[in-house]
C-alpha atoms as a PDB file:
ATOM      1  CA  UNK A   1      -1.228  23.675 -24.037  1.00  0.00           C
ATOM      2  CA  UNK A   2      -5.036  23.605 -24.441  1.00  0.00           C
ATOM      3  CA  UNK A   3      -7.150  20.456 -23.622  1.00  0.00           C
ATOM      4  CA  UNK A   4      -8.361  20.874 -27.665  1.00  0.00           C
ATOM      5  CA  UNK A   5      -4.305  20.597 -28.922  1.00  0.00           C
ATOM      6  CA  UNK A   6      -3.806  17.927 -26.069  1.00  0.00           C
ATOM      7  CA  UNK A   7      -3.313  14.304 -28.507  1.00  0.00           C
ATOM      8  CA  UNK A   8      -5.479  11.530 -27.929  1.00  0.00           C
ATOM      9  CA  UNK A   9      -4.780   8.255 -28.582  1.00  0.00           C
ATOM     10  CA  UNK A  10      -7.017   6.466 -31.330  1.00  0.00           C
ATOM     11  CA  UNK A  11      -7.279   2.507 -31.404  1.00  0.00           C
ATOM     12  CA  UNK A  12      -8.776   0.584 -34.082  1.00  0.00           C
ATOM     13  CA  UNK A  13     -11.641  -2.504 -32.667  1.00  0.00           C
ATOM     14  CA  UNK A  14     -10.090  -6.056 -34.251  1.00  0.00           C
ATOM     15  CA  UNK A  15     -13.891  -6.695 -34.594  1.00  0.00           C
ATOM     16  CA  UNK A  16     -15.718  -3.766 -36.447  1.00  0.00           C
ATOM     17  CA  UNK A  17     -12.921  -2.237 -37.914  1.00  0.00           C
ATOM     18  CA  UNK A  18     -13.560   1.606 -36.484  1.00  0.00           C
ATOM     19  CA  UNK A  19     -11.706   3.720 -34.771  1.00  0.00           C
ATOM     20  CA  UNK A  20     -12.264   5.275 -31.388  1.00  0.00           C
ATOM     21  CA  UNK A  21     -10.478   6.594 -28.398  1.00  0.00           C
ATOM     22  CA  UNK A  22      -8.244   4.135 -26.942  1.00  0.00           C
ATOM     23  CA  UNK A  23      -9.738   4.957 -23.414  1.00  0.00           C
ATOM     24  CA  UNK A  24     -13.289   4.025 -25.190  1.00  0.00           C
ATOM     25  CA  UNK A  25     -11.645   0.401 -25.917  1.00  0.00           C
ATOM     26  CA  UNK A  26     -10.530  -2.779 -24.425  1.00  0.00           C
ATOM     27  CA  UNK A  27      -7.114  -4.059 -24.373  1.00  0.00           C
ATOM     28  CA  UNK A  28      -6.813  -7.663 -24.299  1.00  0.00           C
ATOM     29  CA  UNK A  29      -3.672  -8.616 -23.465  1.00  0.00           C
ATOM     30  CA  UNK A  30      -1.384 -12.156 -24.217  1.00  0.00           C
ATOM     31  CA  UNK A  31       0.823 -13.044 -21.252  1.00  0.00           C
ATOM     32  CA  UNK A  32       3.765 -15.277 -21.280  1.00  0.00           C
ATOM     33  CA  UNK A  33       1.981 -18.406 -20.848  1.00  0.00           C
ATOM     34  CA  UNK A  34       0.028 -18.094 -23.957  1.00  0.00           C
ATOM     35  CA  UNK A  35      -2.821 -16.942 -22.139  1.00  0.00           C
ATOM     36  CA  UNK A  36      -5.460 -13.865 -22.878  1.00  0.00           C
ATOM     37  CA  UNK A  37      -7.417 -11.561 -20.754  1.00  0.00           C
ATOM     38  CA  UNK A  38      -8.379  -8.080 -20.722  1.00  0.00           C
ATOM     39  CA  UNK A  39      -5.799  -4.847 -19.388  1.00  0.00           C
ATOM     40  CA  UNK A  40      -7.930  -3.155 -17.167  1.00  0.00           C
ATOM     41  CA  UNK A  41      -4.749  -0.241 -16.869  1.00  0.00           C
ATOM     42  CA  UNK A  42      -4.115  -1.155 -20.662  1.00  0.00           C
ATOM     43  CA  UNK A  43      -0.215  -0.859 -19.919  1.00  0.00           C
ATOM     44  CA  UNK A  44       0.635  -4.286 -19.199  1.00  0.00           C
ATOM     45  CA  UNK A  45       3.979  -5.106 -21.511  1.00  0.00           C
ATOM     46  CA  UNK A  46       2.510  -7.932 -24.124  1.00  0.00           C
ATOM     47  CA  UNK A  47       1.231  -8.107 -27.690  1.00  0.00           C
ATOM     48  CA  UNK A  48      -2.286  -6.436 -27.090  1.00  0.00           C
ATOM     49  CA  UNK A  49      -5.662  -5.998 -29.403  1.00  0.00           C
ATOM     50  CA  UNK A  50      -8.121  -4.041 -28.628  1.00  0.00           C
ATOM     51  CA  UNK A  51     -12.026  -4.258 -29.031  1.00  0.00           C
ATOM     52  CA  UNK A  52     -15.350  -2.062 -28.317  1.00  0.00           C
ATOM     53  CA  UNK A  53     -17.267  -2.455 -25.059  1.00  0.00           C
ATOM     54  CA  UNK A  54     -20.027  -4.296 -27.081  1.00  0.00           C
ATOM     55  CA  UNK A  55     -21.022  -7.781 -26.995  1.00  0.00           C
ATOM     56  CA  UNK A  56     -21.285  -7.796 -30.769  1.00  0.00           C
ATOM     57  CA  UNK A  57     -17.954  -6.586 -31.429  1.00  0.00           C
ATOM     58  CA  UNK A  58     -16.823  -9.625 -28.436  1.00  0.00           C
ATOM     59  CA  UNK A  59     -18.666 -12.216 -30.353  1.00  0.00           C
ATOM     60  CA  UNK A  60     -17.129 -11.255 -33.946  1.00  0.00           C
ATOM     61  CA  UNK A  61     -13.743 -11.089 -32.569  1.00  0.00           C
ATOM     62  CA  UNK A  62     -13.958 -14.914 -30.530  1.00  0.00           C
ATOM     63  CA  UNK A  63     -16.274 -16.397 -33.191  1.00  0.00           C
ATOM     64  CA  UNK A  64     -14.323 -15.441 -36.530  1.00  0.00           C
ATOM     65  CA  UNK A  65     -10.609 -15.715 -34.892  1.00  0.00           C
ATOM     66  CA  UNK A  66     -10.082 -11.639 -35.233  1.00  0.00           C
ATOM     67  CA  UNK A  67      -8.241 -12.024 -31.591  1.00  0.00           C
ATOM     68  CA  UNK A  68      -6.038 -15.134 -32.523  1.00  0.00           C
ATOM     69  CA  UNK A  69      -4.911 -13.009 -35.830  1.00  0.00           C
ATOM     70  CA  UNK A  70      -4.337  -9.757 -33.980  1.00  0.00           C
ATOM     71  CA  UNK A  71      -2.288 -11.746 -31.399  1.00  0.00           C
ATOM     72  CA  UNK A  72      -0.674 -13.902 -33.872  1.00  0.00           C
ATOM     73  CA  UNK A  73      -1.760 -16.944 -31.242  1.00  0.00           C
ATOM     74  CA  UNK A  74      -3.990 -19.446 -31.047  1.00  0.00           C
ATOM     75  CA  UNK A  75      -6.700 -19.286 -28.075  1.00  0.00           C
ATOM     76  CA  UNK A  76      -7.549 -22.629 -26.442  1.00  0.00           C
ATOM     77  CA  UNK A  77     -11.371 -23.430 -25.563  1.00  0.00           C
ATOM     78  CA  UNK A  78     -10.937 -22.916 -21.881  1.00  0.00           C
ATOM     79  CA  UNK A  79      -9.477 -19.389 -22.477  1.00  0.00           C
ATOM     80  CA  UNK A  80     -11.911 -18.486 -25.136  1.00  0.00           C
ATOM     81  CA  UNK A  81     -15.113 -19.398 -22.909  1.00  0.00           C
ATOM     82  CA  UNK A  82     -13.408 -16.724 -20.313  1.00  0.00           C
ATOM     83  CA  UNK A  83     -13.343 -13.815 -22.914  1.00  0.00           C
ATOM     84  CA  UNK A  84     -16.629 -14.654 -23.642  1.00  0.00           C
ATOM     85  CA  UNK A  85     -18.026 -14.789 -20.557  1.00  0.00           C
ATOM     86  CA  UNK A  86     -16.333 -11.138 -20.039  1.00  0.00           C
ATOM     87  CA  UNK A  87     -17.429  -9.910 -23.344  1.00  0.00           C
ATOM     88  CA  UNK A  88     -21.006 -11.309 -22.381  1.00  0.00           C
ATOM     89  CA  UNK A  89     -21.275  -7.980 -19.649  1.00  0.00           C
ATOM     90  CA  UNK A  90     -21.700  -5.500 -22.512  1.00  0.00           C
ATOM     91  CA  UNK A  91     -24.644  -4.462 -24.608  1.00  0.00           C
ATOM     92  CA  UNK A  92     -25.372  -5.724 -27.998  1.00  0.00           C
ATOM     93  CA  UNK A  93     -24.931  -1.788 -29.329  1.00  0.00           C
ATOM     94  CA  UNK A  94     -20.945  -0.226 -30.642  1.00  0.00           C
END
């Protein structure tokens, strides 16, 4: 088997709709408690999302709810600050 036939995984960003490598995205994970934060090893057992490294993409997904649909939960205030705070890292380009 050749690196070209070799399957990669393709994710689809909760924010801007396109799809990319899933190594090129962030998982964001829900844990038991309710709670949301990224997966670094994106292998953590949970209902995940995923989003570009780009603080637009962050910013569309917290402000317009994309990440409370995708995880079917609803985000509390001290939570959400946290993502953005992560999210606010990034660059404003995809």
């Amino acid at each position: 088997m050749t690196m070209e036939d070799k399957h990669i995984p393709q994710r689809t960003c909760i924010a801007c709709r396109e799809i990319k490598d899933k190594r090129l995205m962030i998982r964001l994970v829900q844990n038991s408690d309710g709670s949301v934060e990224p997966d670094t090893s994106a292998k953590r057992k949970g209902r995940g999302a995923y989003i570009c490294p780009s603080k637009r993409c962050w910013d569309i997904a917290l402000k317009k709810n994309h990440l409370d649909h995708a995880l079917r939960t609803k985000i509390n205030n001290a939570n959400r600050s946290a993502l953005f705070e992560y999210g606010s890292k990034f660059n404003e380009e995809k």
